[in-house]
C-alpha atoms as a PDB file:
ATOM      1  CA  UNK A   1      31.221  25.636   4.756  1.00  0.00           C
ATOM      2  CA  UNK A   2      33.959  26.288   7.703  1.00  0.00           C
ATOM      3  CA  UNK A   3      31.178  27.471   9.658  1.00  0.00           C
ATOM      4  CA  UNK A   4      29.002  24.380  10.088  1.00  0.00           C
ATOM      5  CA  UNK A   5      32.136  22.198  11.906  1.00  0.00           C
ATOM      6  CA  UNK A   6      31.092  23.903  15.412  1.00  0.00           C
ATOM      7  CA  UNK A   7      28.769  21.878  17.621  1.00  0.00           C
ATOM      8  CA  UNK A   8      26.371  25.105  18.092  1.00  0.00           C
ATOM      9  CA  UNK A   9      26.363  25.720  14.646  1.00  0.00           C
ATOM     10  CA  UNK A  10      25.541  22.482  13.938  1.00  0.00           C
ATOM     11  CA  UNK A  11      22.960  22.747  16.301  1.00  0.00           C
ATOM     12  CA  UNK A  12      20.788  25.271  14.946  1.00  0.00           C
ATOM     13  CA  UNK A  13      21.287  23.986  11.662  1.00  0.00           C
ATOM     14  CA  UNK A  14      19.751  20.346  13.028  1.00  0.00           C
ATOM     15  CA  UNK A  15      16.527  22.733  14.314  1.00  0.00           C
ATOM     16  CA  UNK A  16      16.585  23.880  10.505  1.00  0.00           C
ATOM     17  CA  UNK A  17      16.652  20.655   9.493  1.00  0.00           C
ATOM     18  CA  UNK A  18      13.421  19.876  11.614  1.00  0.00           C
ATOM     19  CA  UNK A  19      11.839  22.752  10.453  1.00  0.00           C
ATOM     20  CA  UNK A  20      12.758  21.741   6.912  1.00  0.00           C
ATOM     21  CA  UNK A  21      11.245  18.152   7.670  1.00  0.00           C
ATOM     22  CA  UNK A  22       7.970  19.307   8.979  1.00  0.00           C
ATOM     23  CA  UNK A  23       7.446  21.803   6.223  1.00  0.00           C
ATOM     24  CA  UNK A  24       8.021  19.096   3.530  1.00  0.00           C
ATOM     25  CA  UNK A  25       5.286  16.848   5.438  1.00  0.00           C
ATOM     26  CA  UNK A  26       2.733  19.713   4.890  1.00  0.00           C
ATOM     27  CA  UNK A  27       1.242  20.467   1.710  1.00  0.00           C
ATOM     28  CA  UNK A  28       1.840  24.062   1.246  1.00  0.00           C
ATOM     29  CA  UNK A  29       4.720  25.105   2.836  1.00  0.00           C
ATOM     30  CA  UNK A  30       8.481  23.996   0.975  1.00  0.00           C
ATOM     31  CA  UNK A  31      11.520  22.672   2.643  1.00  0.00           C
ATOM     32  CA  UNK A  32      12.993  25.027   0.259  1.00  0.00           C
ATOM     33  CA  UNK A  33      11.018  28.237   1.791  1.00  0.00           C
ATOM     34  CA  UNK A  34      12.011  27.607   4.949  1.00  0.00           C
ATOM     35  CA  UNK A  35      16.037  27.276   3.868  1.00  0.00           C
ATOM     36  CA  UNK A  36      15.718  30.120   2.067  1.00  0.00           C
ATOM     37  CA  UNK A  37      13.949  32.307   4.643  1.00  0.00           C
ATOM     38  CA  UNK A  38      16.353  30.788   7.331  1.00  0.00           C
ATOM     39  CA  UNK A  39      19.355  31.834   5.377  1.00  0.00           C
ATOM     40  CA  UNK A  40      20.858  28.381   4.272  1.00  0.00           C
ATOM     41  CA  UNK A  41      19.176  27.975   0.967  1.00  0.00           C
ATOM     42  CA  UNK A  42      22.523  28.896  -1.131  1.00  0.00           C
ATOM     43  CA  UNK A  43      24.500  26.332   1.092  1.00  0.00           C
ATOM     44  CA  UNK A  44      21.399  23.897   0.478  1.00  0.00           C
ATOM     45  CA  UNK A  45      21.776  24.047  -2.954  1.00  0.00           C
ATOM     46  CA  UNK A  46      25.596  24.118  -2.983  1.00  0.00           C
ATOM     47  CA  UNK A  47      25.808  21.086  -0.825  1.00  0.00           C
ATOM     48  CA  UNK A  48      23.354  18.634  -2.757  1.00  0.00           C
ATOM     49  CA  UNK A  49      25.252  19.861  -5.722  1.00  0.00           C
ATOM     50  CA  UNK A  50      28.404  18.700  -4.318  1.00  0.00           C
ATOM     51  CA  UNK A  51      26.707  14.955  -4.473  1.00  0.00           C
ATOM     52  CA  UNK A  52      27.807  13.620  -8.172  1.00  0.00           C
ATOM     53  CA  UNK A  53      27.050  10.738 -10.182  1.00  0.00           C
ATOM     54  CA  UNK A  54      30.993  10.382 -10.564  1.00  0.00           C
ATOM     55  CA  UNK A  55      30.826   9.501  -6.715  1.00  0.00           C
ATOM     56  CA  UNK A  56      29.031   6.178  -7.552  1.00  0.00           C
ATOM     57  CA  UNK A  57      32.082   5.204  -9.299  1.00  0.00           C
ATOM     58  CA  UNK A  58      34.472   6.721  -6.711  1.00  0.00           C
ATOM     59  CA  UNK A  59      32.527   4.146  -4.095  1.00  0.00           C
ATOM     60  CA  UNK A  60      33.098   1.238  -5.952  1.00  0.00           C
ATOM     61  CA  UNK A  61      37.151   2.311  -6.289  1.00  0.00           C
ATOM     62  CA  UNK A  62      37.446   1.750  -3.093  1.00  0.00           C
ATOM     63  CA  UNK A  63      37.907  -1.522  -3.433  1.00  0.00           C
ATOM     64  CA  UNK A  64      40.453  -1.136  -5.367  1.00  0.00           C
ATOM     65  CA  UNK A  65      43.706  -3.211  -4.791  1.00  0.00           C
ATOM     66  CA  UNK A  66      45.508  -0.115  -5.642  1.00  0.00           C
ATOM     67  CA  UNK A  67      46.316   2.510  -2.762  1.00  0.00           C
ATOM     68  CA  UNK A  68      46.525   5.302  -4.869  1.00  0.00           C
ATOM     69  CA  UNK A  69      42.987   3.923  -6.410  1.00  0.00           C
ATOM     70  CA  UNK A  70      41.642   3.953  -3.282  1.00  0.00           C
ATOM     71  CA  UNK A  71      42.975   7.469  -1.952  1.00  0.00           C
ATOM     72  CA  UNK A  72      41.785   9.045  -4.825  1.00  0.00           C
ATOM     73  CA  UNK A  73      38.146   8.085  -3.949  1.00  0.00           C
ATOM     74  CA  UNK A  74      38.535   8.716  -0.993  1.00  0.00           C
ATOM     75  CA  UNK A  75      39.417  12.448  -1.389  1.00  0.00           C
ATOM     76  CA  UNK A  76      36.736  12.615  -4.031  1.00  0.00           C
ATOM     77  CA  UNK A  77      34.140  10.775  -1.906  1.00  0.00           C
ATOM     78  CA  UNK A  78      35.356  13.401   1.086  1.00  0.00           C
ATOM     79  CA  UNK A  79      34.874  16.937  -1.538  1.00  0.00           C
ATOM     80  CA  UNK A  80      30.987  16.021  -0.136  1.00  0.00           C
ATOM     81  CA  UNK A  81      29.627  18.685   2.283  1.00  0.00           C
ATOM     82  CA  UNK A  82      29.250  16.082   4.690  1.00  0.00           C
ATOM     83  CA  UNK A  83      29.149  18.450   7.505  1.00  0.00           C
ATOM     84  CA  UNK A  84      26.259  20.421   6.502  1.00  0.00           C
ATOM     85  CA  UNK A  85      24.479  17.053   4.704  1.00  0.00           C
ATOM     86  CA  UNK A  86      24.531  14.884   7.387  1.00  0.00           C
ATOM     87  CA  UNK A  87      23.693  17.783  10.253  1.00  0.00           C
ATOM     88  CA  UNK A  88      20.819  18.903   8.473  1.00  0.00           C
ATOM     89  CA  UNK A  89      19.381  15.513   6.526  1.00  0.00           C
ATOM     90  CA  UNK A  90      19.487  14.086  10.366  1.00  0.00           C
ATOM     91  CA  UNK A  91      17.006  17.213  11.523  1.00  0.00           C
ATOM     92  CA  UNK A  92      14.908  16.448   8.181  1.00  0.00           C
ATOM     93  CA  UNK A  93      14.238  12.765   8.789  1.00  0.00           C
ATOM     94  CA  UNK A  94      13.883  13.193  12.613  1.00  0.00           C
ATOM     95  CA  UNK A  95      10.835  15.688  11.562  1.00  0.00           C
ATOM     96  CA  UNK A  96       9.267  13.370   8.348  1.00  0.00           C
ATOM     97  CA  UNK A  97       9.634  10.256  10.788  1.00  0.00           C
ATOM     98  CA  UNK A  98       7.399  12.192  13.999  1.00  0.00           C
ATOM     99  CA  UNK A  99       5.095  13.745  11.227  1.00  0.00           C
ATOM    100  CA  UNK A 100       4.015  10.946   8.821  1.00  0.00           C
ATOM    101  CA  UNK A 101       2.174  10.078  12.346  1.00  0.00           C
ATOM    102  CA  UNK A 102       0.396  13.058  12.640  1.00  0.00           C
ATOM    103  CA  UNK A 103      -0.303  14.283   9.472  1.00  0.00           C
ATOM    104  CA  UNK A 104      -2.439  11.160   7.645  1.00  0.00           C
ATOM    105  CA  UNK A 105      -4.420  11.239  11.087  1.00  0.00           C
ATOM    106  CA  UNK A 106      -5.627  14.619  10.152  1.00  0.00           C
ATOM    107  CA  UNK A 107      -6.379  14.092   6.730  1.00  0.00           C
ATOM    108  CA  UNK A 108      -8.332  10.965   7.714  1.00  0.00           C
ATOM    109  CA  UNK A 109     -10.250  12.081  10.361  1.00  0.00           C
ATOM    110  CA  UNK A 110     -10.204  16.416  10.052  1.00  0.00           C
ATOM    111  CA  UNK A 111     -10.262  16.443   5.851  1.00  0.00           C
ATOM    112  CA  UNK A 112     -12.493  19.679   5.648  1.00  0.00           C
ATOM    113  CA  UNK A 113     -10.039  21.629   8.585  1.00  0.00           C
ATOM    114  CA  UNK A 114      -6.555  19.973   7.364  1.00  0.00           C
ATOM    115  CA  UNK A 115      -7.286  21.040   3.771  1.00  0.00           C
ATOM    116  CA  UNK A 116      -8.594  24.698   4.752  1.00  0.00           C
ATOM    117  CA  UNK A 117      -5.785  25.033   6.754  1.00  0.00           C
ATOM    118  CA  UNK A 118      -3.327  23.724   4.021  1.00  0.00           C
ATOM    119  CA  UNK A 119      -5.035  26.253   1.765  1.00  0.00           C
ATOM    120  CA  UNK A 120      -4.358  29.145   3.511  1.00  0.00           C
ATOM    121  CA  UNK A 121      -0.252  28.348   3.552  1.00  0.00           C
ATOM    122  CA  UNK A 122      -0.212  27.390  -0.042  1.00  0.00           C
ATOM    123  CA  UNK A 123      -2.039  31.178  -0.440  1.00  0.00           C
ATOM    124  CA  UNK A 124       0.356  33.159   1.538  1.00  0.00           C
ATOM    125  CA  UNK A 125       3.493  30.824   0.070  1.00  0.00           C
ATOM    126  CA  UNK A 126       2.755  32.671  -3.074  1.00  0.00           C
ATOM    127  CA  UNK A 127       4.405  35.684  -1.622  1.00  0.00           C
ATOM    128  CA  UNK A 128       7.493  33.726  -1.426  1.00  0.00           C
ATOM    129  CA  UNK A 129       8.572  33.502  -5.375  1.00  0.00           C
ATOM    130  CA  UNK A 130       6.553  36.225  -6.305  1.00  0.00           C
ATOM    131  CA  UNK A 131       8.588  38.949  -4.340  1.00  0.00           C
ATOM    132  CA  UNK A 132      12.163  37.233  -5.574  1.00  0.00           C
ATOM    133  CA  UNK A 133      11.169  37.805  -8.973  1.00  0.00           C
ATOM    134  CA  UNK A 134      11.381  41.286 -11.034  1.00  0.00           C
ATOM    135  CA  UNK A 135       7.965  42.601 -11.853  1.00  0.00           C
ATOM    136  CA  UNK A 136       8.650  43.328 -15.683  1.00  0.00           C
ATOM    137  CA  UNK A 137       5.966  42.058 -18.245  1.00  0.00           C
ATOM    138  CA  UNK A 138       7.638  38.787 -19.218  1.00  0.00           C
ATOM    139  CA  UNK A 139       7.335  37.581 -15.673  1.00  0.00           C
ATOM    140  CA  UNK A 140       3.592  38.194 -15.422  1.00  0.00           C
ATOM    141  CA  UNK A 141       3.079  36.719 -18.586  1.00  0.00           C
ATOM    142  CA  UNK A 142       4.725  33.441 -17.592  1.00  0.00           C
ATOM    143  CA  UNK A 143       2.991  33.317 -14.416  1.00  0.00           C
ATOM    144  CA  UNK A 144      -0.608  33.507 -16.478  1.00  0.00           C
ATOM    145  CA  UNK A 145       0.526  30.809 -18.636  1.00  0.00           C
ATOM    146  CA  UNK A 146       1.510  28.983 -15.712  1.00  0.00           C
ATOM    147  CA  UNK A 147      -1.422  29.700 -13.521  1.00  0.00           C
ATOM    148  CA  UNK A 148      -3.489  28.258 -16.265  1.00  0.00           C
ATOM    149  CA  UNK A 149      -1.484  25.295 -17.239  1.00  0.00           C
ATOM    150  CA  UNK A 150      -1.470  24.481 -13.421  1.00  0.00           C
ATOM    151  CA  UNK A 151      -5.019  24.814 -13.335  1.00  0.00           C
ATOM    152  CA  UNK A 152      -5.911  22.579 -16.154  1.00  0.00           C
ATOM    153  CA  UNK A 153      -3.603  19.988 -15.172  1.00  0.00           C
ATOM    154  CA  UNK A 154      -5.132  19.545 -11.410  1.00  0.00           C
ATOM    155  CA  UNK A 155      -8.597  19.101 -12.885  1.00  0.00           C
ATOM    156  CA  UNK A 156      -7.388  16.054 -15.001  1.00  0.00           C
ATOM    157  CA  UNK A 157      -8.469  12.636 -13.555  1.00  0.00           C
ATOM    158  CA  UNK A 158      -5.532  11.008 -12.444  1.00  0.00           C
ATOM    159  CA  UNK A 159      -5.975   7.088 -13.483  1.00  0.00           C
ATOM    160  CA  UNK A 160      -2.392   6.638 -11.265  1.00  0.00           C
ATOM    161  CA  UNK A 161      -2.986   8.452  -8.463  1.00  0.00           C
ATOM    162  CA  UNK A 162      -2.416   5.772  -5.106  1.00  0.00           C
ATOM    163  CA  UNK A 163      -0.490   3.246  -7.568  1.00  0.00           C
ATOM    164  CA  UNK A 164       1.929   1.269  -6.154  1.00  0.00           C
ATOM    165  CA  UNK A 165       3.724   0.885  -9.230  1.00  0.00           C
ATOM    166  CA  UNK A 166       7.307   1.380  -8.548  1.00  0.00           C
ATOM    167  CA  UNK A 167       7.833   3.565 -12.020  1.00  0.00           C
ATOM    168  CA  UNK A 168       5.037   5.761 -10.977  1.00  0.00           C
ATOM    169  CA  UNK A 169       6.772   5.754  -7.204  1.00  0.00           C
ATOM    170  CA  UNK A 170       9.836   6.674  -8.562  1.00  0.00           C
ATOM    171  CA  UNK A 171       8.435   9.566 -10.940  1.00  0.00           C
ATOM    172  CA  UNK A 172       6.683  10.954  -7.303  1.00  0.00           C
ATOM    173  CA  UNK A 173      10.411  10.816  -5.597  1.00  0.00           C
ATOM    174  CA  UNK A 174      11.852  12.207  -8.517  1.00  0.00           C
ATOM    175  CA  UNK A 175       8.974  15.198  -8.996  1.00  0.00           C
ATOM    176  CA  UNK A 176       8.985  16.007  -5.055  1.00  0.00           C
ATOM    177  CA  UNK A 177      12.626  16.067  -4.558  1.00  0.00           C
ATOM    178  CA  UNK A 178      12.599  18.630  -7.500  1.00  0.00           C
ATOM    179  CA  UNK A 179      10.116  20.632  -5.495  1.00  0.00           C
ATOM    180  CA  UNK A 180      11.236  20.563  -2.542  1.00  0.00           C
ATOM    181  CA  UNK A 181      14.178  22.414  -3.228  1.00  0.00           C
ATOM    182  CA  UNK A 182      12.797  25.396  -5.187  1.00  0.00           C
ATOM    183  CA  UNK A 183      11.137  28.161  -2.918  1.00  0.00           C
ATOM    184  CA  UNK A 184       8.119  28.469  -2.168  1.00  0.00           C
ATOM    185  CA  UNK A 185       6.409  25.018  -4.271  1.00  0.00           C
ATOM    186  CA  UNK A 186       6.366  22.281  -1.446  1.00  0.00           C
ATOM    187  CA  UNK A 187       7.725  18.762  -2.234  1.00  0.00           C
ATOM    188  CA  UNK A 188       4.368  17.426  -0.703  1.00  0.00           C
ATOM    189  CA  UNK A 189       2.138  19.491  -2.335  1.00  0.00           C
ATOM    190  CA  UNK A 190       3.558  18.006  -5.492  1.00  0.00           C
ATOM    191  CA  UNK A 191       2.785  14.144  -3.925  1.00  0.00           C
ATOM    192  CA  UNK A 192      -0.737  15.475  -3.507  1.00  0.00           C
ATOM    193  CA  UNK A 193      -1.441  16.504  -7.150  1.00  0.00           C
ATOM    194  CA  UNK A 194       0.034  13.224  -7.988  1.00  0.00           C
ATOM    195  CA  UNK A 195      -2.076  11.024  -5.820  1.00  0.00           C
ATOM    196  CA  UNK A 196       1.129   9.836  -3.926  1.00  0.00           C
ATOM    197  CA  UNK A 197       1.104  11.690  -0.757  1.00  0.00           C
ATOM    198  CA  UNK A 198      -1.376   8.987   1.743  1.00  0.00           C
ATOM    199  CA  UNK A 199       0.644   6.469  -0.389  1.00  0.00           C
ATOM    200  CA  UNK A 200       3.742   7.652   0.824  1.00  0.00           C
ATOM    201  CA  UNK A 201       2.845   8.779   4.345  1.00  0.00           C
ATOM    202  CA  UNK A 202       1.327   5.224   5.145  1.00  0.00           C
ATOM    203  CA  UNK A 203       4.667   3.682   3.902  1.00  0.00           C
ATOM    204  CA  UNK A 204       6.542   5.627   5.935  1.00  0.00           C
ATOM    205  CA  UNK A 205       4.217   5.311   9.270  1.00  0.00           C
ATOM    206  CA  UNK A 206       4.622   1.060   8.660  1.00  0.00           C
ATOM    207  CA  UNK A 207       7.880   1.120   6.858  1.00  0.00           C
ATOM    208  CA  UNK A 208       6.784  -0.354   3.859  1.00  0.00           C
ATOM    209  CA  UNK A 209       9.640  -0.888   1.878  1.00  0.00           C
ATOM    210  CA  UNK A 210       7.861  -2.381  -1.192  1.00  0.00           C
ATOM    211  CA  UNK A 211       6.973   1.558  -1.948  1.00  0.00           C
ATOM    212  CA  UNK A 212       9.927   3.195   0.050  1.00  0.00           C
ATOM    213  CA  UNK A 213      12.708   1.799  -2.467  1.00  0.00           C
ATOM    214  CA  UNK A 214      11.200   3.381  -5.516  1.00  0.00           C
ATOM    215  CA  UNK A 215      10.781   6.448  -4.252  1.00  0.00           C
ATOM    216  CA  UNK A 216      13.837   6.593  -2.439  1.00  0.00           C
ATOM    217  CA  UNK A 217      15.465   6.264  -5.895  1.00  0.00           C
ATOM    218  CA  UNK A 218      13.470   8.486  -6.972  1.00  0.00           C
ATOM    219  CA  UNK A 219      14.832  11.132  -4.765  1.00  0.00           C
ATOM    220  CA  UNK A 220      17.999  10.213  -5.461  1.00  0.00           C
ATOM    221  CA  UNK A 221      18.077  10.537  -9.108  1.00  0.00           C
ATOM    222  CA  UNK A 222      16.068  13.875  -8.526  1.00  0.00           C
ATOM    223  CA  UNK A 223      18.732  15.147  -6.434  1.00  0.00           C
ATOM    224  CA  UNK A 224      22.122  14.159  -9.140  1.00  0.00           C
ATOM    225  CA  UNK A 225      19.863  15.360 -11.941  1.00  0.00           C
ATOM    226  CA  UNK A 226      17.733  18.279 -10.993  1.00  0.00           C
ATOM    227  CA  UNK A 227      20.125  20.205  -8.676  1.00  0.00           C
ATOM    228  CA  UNK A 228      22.625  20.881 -11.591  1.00  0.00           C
ATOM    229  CA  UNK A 229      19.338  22.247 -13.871  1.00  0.00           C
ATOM    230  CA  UNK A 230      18.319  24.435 -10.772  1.00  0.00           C
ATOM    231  CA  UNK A 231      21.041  25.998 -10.249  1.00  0.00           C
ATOM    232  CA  UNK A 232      21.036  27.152 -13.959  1.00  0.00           C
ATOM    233  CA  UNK A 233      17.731  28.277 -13.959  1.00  0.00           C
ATOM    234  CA  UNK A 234      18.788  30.419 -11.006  1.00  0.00           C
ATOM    235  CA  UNK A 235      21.478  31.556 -12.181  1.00  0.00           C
ATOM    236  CA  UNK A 236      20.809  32.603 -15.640  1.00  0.00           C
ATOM    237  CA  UNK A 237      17.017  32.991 -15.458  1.00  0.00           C
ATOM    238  CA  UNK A 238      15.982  33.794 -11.743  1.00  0.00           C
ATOM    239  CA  UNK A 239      13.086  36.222 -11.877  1.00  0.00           C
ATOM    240  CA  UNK A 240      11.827  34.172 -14.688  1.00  0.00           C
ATOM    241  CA  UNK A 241      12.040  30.885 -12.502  1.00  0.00           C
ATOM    242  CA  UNK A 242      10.451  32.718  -9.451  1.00  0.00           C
ATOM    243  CA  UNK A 243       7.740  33.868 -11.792  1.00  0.00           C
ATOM    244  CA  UNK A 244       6.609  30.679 -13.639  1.00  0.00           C
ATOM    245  CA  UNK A 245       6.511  29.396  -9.827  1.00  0.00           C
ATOM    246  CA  UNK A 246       4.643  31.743  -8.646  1.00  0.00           C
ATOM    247  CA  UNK A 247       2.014  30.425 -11.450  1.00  0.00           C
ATOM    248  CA  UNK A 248       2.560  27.235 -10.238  1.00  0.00           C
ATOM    249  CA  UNK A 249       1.000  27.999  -7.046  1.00  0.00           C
ATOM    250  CA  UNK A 250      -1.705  29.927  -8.178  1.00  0.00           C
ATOM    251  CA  UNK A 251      -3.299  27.361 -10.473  1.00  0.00           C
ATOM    252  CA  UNK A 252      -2.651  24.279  -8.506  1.00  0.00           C
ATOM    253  CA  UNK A 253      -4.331  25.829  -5.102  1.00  0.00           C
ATOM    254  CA  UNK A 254      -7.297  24.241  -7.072  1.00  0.00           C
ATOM    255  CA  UNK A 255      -6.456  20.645  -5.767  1.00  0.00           C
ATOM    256  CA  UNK A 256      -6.575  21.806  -2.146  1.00  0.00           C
ATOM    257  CA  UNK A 257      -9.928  24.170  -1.996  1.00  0.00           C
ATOM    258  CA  UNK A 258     -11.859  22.470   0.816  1.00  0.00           C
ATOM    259  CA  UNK A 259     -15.483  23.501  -0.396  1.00  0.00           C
ATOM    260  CA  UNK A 260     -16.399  20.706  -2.542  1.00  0.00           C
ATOM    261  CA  UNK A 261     -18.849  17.569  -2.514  1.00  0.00           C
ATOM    262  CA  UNK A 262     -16.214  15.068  -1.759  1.00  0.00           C
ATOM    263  CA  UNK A 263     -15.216  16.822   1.571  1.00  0.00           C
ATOM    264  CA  UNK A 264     -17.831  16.437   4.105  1.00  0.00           C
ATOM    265  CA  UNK A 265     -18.247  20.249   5.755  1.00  0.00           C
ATOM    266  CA  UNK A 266     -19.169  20.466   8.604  1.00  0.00           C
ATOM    267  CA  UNK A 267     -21.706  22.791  10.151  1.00  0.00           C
ATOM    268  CA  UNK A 268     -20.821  26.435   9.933  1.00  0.00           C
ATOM    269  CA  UNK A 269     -18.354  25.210   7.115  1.00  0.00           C
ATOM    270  CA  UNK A 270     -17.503  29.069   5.542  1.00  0.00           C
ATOM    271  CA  UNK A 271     -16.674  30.518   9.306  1.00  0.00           C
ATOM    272  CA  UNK A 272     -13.998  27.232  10.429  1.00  0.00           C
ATOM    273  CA  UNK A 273     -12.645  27.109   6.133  1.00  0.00           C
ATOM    274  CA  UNK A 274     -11.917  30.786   6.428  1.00  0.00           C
ATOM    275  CA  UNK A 275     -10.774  31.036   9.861  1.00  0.00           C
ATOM    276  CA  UNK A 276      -8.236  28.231   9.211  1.00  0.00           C
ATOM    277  CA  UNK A 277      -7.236  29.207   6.138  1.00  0.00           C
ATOM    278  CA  UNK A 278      -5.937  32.539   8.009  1.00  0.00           C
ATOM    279  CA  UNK A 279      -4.496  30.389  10.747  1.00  0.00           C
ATOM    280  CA  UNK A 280      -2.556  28.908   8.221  1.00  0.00           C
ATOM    281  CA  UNK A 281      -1.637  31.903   6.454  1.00  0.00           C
ATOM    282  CA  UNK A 282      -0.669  33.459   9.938  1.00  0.00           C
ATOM    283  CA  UNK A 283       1.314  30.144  10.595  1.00  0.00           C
ATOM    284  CA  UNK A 284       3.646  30.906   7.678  1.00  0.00           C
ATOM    285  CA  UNK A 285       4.102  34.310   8.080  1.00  0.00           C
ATOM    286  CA  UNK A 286       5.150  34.098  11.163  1.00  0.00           C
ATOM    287  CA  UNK A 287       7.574  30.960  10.209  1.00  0.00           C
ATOM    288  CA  UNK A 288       9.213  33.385   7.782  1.00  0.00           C
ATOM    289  CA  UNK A 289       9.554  36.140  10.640  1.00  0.00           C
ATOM    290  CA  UNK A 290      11.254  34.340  13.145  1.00  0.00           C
ATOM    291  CA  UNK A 291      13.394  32.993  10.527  1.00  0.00           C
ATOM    292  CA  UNK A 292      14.449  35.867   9.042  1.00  0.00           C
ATOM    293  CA  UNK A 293      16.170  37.137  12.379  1.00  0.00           C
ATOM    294  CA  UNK A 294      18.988  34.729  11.472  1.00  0.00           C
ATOM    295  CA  UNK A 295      18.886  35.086   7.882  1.00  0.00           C
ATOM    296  CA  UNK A 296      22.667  35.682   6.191  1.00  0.00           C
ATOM    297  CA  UNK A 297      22.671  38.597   3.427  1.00  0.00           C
ATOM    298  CA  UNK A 298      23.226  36.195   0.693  1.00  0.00           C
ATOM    299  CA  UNK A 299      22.613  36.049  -3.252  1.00  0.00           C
ATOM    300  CA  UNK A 300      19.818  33.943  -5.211  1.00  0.00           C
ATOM    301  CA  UNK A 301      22.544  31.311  -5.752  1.00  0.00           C
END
């Protein structure tokens, strides 16, 4: 990743980053969309890949007594994409940092309009995996079993949802991490369905370590054990990946659909729910316009 060493390429790929960040704040549109409609998803991928268990142990080597020990790590420790990691994670945590702020404001004090307009991205993010995928009848099959399976599985009462329990906090890193790197299913969306998401966001907003940790580690296991299993999916089953996604999405847009009795509606609820659910479809469509203009001809992985 030669090209990423130049200031203004490192540049635009902070603004990426930022992009990246605010998307995984929102429920309905993925970090991972906006990498892959940007053009960096492959070198996404590639560079969390590049992060290894094995690098654990090459960080404790380094205090070694040997020298050879030590350079050895140190090489190993270096075969990181740091360049591209560090440039882009920077432009992610600026964004999460300004919008865990802003975001449980809205859902506080706006629920009805922040959850109509959340709809309408997670509706037109269902383009995103559905036109990667071949259109053959195993894929729509999976997506129907999927759509249902996602549906069922919002409706279930949720006796965890808001625990602080640091298992459960780690299972929420782990399980949004995951998401947050395929296209089109956002890593927040996932915290949602989970009950995690105000958790999280008010954790963040007072730096509340006591749930941070957990879920910290939870991203980091997600990211040494999930990447590798992504990129075989991808690889060897893509279309059928993209498909079962797609379902995904379908049958979990159930957990965001504004109209119902524990969402107060305003008055003249059906006009403002559909008019920001196209606002938010508009918002996402035109996210994946401007950037595609930069987008680099690459391969699914």
């Amino acid at each position: 990743m030669e090209q990423y060493r130049s200031w203004r390429n490192r540049i635009f790929l902070a603004l990426k980053g930022v992009a990246m960040g605010m998307a995984d704040m929102v429920p309905g549109i993925s970090g991972g969309t906006i990498a892959l409609v940007s053009g960096i998803y492959d070198h996404f991928i590639q560079a969390l890949a590049s992060v290894k268990i094995s690098h654990a142990l090459s960080l404790l080597a380094l205090l070694s007594p040997k020298q050879a020990v030590r350079e050895k790590a140190r090489q190993e420790i270096l075969s990181i994409e740091w360049n591209f990691l560090i440039t882009l994670v920077a432009g992610i945590l600026a964004a999460i940092l300004v919008m865990s702020r802003i975001v449980p404001f809205l859902l506080e004090n706006f629920p009805f309009y922040t959850y109509s307009f959340f709809f309408g991205l997670i509706l037109v993010s269902v383009s995103v995996p559905y036109r990667k995928m071949e259109h053959k009848p195993a894929e729509y099959i999976l997506i129907a079993v999927f759509t249902v399976l996602a549906f069922l599985l919002t409706g279930i009462d949720n006796q965890l949802a808001g625990s602080k329990n640091p298992v459960y906090l780690f299972l929420s890193g782990f399980l949004g991490i995951s998401a947050m790197v395929l296209p089109g299913i956002s890593g927040s969306y996932i915290l949602v369905l989970l009950g995690s998401y105000p958790i999280v966001l008010t954790a963040l907003h007072g730096f509340d370590f006591a749930v941070l940790i957990p879920f910290l580690f939870g991203i980091g296991a997600g990211i040494l054990a999930f990447i590798p299993f992504l990129k075989t999916l991808l690889n060897l089953w893509h279309s059928l990946t993209m498909a079962a996604l797609t379902g995904l999405l379908i049958g979990s847009m159930r957990a965001m659909w504004p109209f119902v009795p524990a969402i107060e509606q305003p008055d003249h609820a059906i006009a403002w729910g559909v008019g920001l659910m196209l606002a938010g479809g508009a918002v996402l469509i035109l996210l994946e316009i401007i950037s595609q203009r930069g987008q680099d001809p690459e391969s699914p992985l």
